[in-house]
C-alpha atoms as a PDB file:
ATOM      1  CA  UNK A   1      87.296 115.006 110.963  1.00  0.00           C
ATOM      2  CA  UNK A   2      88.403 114.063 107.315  1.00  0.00           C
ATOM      3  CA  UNK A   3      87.434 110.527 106.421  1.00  0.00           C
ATOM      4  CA  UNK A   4      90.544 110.078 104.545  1.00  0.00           C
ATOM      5  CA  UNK A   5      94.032 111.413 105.124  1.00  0.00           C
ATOM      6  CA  UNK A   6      96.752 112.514 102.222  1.00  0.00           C
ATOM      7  CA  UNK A   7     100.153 113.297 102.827  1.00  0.00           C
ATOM      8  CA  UNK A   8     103.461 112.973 100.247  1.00  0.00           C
ATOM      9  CA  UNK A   9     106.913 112.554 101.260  1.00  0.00           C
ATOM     10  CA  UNK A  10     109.881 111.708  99.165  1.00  0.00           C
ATOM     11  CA  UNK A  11     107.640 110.731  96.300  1.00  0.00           C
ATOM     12  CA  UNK A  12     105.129 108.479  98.394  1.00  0.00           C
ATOM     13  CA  UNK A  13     101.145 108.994  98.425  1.00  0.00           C
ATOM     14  CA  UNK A  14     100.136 108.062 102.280  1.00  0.00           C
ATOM     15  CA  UNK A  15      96.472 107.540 101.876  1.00  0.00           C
ATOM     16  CA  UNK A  16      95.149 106.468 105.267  1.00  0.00           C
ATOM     17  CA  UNK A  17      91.159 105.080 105.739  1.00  0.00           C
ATOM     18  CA  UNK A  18      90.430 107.903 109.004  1.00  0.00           C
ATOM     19  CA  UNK A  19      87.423 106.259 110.488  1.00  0.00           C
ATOM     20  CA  UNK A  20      88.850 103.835 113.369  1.00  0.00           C
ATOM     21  CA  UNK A  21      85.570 104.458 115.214  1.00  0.00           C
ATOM     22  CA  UNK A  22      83.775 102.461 113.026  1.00  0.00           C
ATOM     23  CA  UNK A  23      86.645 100.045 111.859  1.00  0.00           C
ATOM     24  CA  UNK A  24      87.197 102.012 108.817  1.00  0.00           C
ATOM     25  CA  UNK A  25      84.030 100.517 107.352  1.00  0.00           C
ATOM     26  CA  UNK A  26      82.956 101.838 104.169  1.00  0.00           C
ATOM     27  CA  UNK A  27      80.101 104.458 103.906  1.00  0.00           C
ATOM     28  CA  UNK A  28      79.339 106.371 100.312  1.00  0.00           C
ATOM     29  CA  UNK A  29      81.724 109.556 101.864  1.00  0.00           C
ATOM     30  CA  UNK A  30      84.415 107.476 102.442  1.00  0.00           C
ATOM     31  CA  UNK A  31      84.572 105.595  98.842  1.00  0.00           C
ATOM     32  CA  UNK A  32      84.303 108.634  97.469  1.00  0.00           C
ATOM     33  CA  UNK A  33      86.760 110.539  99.239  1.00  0.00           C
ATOM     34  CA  UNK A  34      89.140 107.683  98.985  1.00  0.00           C
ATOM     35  CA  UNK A  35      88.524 107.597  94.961  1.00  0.00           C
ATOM     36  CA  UNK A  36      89.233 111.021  94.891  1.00  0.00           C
ATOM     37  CA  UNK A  37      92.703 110.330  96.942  1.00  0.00           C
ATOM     38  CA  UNK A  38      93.747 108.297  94.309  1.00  0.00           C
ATOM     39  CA  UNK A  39      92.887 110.166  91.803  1.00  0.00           C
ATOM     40  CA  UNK A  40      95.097 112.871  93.207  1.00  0.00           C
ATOM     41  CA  UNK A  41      97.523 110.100  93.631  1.00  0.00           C
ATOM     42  CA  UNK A  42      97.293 109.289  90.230  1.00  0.00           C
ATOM     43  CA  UNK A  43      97.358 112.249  88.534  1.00  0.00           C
ATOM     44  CA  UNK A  44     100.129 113.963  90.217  1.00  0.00           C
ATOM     45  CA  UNK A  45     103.446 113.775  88.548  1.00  0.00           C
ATOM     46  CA  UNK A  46     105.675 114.236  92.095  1.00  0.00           C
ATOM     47  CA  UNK A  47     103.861 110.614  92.770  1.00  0.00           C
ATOM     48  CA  UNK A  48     105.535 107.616  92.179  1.00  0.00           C
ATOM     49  CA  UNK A  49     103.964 104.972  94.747  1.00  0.00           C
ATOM     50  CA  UNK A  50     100.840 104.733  96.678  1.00  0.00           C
ATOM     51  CA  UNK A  51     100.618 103.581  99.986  1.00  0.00           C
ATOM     52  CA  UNK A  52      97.263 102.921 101.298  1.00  0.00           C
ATOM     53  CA  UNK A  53      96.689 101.845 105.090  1.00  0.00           C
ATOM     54  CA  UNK A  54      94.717 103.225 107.886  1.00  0.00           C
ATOM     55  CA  UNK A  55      94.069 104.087 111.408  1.00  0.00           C
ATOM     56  CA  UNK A  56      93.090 102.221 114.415  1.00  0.00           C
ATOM     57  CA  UNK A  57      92.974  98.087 115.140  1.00  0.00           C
ATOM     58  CA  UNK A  58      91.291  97.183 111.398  1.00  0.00           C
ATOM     59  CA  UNK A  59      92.177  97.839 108.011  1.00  0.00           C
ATOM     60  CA  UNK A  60      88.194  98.119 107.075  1.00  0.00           C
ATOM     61  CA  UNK A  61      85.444  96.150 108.493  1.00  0.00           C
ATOM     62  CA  UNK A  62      83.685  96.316 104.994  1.00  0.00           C
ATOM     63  CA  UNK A  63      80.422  97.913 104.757  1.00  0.00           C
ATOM     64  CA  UNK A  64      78.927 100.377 107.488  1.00  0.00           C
ATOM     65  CA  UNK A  65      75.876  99.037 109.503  1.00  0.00           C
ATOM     66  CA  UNK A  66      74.012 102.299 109.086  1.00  0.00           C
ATOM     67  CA  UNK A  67      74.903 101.946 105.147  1.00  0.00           C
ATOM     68  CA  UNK A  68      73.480  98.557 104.798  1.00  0.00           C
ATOM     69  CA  UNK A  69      70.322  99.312 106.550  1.00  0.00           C
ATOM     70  CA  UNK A  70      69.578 102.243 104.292  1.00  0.00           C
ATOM     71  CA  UNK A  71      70.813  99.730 101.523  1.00  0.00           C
ATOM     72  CA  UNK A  72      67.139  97.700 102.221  1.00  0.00           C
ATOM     73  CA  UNK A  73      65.448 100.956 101.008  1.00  0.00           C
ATOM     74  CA  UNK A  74      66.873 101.815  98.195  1.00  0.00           C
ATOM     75  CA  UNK A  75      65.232 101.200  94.543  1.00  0.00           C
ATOM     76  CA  UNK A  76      67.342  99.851  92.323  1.00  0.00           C
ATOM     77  CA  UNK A  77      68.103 102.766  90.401  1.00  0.00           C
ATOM     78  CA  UNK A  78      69.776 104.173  93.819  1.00  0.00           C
ATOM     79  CA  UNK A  79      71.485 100.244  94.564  1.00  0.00           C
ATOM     80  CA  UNK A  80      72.866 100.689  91.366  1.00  0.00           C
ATOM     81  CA  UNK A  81      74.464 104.563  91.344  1.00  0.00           C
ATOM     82  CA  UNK A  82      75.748 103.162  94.977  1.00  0.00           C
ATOM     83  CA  UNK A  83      77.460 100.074  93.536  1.00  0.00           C
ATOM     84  CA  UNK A  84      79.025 102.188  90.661  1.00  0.00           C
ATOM     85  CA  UNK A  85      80.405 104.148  93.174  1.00  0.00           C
ATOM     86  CA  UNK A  86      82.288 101.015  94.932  1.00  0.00           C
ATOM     87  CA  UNK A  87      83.378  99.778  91.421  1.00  0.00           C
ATOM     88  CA  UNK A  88      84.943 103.411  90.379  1.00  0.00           C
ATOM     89  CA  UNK A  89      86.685 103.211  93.734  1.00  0.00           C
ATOM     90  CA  UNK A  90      88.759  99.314  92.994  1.00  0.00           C
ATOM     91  CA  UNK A  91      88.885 100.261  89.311  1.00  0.00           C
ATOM     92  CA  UNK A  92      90.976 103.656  90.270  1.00  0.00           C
ATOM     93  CA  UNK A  93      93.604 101.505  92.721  1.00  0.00           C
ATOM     94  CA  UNK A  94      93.427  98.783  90.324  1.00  0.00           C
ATOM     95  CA  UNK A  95      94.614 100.618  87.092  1.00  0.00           C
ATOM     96  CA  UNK A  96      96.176 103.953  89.170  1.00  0.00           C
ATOM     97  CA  UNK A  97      99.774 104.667  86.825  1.00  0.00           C
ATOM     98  CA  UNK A  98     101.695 104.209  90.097  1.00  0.00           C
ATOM     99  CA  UNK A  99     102.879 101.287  92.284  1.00  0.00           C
ATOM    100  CA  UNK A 100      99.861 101.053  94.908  1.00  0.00           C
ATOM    101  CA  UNK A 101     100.930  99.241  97.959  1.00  0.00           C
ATOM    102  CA  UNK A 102      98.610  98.067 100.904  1.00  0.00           C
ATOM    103  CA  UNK A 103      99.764  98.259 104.840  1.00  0.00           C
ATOM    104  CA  UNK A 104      97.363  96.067 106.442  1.00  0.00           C
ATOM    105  CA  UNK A 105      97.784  96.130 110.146  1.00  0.00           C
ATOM    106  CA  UNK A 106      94.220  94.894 111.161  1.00  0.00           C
ATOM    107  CA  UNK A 107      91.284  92.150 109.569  1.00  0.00           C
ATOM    108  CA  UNK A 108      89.837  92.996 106.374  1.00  0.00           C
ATOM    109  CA  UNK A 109      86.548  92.056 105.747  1.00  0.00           C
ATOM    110  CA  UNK A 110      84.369  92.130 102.806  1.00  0.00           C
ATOM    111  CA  UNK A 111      84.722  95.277 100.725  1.00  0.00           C
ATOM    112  CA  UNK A 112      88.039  96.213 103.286  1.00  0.00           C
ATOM    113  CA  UNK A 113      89.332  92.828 101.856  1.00  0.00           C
ATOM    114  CA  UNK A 114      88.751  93.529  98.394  1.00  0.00           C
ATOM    115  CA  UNK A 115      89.956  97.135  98.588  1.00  0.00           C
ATOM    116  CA  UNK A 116      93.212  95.313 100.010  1.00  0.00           C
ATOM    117  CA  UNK A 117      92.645  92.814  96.962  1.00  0.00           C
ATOM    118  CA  UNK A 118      92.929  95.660  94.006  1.00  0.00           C
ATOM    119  CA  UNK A 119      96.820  96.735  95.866  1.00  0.00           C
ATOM    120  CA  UNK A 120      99.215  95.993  93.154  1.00  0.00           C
ATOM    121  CA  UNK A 121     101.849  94.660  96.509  1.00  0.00           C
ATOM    122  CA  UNK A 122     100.133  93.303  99.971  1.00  0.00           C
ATOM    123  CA  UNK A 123     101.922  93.570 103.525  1.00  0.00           C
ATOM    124  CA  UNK A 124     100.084  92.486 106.498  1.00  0.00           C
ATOM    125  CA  UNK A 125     100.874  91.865 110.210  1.00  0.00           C
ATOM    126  CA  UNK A 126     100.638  88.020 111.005  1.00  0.00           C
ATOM    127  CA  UNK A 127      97.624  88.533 113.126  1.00  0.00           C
ATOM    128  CA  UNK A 128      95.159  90.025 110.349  1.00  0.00           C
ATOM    129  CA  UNK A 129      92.409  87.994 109.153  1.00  0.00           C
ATOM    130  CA  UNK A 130      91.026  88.654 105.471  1.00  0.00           C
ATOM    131  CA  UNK A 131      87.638  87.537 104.101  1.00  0.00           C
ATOM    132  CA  UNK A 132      84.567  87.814 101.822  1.00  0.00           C
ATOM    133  CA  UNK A 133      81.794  87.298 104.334  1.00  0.00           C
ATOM    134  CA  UNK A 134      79.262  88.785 102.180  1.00  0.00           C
ATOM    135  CA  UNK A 135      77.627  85.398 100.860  1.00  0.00           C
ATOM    136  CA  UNK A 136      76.885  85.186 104.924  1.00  0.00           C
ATOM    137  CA  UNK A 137      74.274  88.164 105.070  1.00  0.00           C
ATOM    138  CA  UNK A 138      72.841  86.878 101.901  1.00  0.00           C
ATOM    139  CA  UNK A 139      75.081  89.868  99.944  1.00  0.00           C
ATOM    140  CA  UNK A 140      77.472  88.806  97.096  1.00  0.00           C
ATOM    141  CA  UNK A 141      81.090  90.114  96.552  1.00  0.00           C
ATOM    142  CA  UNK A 142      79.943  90.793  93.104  1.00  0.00           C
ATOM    143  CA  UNK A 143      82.207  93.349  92.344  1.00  0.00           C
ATOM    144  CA  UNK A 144      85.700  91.740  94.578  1.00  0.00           C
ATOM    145  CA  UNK A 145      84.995  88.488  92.504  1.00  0.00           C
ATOM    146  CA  UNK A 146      86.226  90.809  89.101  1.00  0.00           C
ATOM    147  CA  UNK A 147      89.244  91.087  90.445  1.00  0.00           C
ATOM    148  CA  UNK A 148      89.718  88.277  92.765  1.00  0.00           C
ATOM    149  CA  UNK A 149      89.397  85.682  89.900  1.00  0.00           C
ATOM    150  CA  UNK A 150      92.278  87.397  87.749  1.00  0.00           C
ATOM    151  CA  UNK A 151      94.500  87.441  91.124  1.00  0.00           C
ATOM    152  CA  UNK A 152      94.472  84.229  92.392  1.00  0.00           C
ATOM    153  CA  UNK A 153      92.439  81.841  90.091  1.00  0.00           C
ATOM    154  CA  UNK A 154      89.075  80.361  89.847  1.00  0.00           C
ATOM    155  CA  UNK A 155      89.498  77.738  92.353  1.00  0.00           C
ATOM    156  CA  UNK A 156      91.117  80.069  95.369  1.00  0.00           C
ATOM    157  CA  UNK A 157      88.254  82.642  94.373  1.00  0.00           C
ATOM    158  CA  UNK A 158      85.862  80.321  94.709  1.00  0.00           C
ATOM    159  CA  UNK A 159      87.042  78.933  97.726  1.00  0.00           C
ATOM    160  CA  UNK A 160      86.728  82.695  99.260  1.00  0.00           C
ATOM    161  CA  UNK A 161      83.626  83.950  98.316  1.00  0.00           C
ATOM    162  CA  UNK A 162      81.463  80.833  98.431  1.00  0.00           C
ATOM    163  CA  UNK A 163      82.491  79.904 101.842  1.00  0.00           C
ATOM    164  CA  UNK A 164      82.520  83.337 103.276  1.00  0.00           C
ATOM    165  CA  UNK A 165      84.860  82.053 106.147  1.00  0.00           C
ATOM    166  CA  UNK A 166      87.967  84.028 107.291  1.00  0.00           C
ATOM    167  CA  UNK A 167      91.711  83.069 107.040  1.00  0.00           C
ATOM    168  CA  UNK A 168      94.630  84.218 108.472  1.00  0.00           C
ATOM    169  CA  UNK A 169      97.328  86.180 107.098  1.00  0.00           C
ATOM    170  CA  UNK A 170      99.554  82.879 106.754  1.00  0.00           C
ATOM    171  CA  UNK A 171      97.078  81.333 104.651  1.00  0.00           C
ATOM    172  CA  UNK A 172      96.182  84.258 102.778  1.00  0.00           C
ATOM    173  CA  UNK A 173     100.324  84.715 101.749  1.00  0.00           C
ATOM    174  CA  UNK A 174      99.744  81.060 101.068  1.00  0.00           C
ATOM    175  CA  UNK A 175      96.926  81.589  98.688  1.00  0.00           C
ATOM    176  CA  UNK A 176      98.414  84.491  97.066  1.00  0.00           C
ATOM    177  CA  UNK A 177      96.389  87.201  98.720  1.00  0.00           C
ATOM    178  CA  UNK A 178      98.934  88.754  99.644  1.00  0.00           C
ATOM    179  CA  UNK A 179     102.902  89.236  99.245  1.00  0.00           C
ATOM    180  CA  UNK A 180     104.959  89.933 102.529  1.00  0.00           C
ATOM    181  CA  UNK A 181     104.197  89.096 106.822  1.00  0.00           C
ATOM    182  CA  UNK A 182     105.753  91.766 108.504  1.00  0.00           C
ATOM    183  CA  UNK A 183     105.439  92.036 112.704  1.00  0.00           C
ATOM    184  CA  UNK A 184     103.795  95.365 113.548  1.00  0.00           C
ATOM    185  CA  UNK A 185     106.296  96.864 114.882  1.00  0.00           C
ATOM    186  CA  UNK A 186     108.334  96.637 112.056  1.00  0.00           C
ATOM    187  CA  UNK A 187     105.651  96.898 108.725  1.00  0.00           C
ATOM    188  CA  UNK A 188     105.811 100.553 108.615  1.00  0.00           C
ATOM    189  CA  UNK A 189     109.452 100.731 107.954  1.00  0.00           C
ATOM    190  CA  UNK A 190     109.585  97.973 105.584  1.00  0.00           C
ATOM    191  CA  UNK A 191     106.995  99.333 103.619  1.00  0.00           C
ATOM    192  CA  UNK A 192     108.278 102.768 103.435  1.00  0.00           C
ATOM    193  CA  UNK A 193     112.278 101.580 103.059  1.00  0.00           C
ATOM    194  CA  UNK A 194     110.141  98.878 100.136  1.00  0.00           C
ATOM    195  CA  UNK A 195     108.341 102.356  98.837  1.00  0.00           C
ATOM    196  CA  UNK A 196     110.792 104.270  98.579  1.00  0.00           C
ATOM    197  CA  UNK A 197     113.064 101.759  96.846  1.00  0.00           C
ATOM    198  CA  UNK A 198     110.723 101.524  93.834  1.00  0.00           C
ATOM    199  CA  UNK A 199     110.506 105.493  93.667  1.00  0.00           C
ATOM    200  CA  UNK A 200     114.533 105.458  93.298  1.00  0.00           C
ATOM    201  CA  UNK A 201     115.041 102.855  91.316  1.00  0.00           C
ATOM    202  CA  UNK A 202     111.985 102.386  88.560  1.00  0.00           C
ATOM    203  CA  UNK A 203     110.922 104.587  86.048  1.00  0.00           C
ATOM    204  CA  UNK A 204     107.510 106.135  86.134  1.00  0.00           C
ATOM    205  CA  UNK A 205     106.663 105.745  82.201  1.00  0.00           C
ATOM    206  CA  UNK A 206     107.767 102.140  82.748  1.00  0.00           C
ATOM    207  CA  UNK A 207     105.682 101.183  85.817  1.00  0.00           C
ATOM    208  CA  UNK A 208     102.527 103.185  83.858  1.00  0.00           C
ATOM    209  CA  UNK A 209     102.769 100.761  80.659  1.00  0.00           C
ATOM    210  CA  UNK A 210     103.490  97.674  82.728  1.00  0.00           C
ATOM    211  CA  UNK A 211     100.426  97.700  84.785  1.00  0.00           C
ATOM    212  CA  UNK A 212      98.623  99.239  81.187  1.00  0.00           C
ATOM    213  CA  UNK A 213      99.714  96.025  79.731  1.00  0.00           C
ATOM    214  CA  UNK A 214      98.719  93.631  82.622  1.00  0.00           C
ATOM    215  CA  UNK A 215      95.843  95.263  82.809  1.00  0.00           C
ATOM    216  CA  UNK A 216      94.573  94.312  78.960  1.00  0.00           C
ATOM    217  CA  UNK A 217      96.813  90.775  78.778  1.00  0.00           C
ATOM    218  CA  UNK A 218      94.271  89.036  80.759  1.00  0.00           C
ATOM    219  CA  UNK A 219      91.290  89.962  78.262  1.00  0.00           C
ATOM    220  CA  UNK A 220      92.789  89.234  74.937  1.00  0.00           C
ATOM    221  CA  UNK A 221      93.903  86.342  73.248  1.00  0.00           C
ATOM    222  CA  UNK A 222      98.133  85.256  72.677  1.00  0.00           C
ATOM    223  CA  UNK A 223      97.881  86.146  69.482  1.00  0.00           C
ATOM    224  CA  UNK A 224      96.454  89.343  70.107  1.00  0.00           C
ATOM    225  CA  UNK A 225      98.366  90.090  73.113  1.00  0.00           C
ATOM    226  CA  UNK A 226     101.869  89.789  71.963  1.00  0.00           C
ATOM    227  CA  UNK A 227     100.329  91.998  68.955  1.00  0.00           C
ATOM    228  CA  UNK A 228      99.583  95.020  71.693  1.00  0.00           C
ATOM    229  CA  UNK A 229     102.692  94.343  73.703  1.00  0.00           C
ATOM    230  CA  UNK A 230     104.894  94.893  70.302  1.00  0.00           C
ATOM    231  CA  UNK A 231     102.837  98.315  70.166  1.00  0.00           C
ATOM    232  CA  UNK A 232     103.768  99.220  73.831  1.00  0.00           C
ATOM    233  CA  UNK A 233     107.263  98.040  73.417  1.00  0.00           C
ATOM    234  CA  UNK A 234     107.598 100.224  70.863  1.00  0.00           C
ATOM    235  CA  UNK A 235     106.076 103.240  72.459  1.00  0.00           C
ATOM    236  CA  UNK A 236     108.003 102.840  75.396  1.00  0.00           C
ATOM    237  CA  UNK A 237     111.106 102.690  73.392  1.00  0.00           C
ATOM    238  CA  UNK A 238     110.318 106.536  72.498  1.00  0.00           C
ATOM    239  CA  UNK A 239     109.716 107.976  76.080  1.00  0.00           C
ATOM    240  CA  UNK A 240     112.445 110.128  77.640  1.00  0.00           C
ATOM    241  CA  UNK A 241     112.436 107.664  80.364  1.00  0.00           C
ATOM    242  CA  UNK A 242     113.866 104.613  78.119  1.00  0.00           C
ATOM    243  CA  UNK A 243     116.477 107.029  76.168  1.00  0.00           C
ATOM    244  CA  UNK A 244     117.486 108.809  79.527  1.00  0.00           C
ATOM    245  CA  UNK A 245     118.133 104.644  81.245  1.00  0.00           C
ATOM    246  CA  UNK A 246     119.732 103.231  77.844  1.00  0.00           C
ATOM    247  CA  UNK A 247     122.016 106.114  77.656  1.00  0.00           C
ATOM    248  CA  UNK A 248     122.601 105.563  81.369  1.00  0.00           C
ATOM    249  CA  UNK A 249     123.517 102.098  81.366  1.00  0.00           C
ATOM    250  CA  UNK A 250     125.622 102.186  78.216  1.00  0.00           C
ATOM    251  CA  UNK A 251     127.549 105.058  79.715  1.00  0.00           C
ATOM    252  CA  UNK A 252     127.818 102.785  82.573  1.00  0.00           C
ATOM    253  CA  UNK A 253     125.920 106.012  84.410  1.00  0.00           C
ATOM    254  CA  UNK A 254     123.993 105.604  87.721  1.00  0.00           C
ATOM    255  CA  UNK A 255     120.294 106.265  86.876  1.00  0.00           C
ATOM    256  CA  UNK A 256     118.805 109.042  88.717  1.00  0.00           C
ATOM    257  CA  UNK A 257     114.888 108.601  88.564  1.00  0.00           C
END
């Protein structure tokens, strides 16, 4: 049975976590199946969102139990290939070209809440919890904490990873964690009718040098900043994608993307 499953329809990239057995929790086959799903994702040009959710009653339960007993026997050389592997996996969501959205219908925990954390758009069902509960089993969400800081803050992160306790999808809206409550019977359609709306109605050269720029804002100064956006601004003003829309809406022209 695959680990992961991919499907596209009308434009969307359905990657689903397969392993509702063991509440989706994370083993070295599935982060690196999953990192290889959005590197498909990523890479293929009839892809204009991502949609990552999964089977079963929890998004991801974090780590496998079999995978963090073998962890206690590993040299470090090994601990650190393993952890590389976990940080190639957020930093391919994280910067993937497209819009990557995450359908969270059960808790995260752990590494299943940061791999919701790296999702450029967060929908949950009220009754998910979400959590770093690593600082618990005397772990650290060393890698999570990259991200987390640059999403909601130092104070929120902190909060999170030093307490280790769970919150509810309320307060994690309320925190910034994530963007839309959704009951479960309805999630699925919103997020598809919400998916599909961004694949009709954005550009794909535009969403690409957005989340480029985002990405690098955060590490650079004002000064130097604005000095890269003027460089993107003007690249983008030479893609076929901003002649085909300024054409379009000077022609008063409905945009077909």
């Amino acid at each position: 049975m695959a680990l992961v499953n991919y499907t596209v329809v009308n434009r969307i990239a359905y990657i689903t976590l397969n392993r509702p057995e063991k509440r989706n929790s994370l083993n070295p086959e599935l982060v690196n199946d999953l990192t290889r799903a959005f590197t498909t994702a990523s890479s293929d040009q009839g892809v204009k969102v991502i949609v990552l959710h999964a089977n079963g009653e929890v998004f991801s339960a974090g780590a496998d139990l079999a995978y963090l007993q073998q962890l206690q026997n590993n040299s470090y050389e090994e601990n650190v290939a393993d952890s590389s592997a976990l940080r190639d996996l957020f930093y391919a969501v994280y910067t993937a070209p497209k819009v990557v959205i995450a359908q969270v219908e059960g808790h995260a925990i752990a590494g299943g809440c940061g791999l919701a954390s790296v999702c450029d758009i967060v929908y949950s069902v009220p009754e998910a919890k979400f959590g770093y509960t690593e600082v618990k089993i005397g772990f650290i969400p060393a890698l999570v904490a990259c991200f987390l800081v640059r999403k909601l803050g130092e104070a929120r992160t902190k909060e999170l990873l030093l307490t280790g306790e769970l919150v509810n999808a309320e307060t994690a809206q309320n925190y910034g964690l994530i963007n839309h409550l959704c009951d479960k019977d309805t999630i699925q359609q919103q997020v598809r009718e919400h998916a599909e709306k961004i694949a009709g109605e954005t550009s794909s050269a535009s969403i690409s040098l957005t989340k480029e720029l985002l990405n690098i804002a955060q590490n650079l100064s004002l000064e130097e900043s604005l000095r890269e956006a003027v460089n993107m601004n003007a690249a983008a003003r030479a893609t076929d994608d901003c002649k085909k829309g300024i054409s379009a809406f000077l022609n008063k022209e409905k945009i077909t993307w």
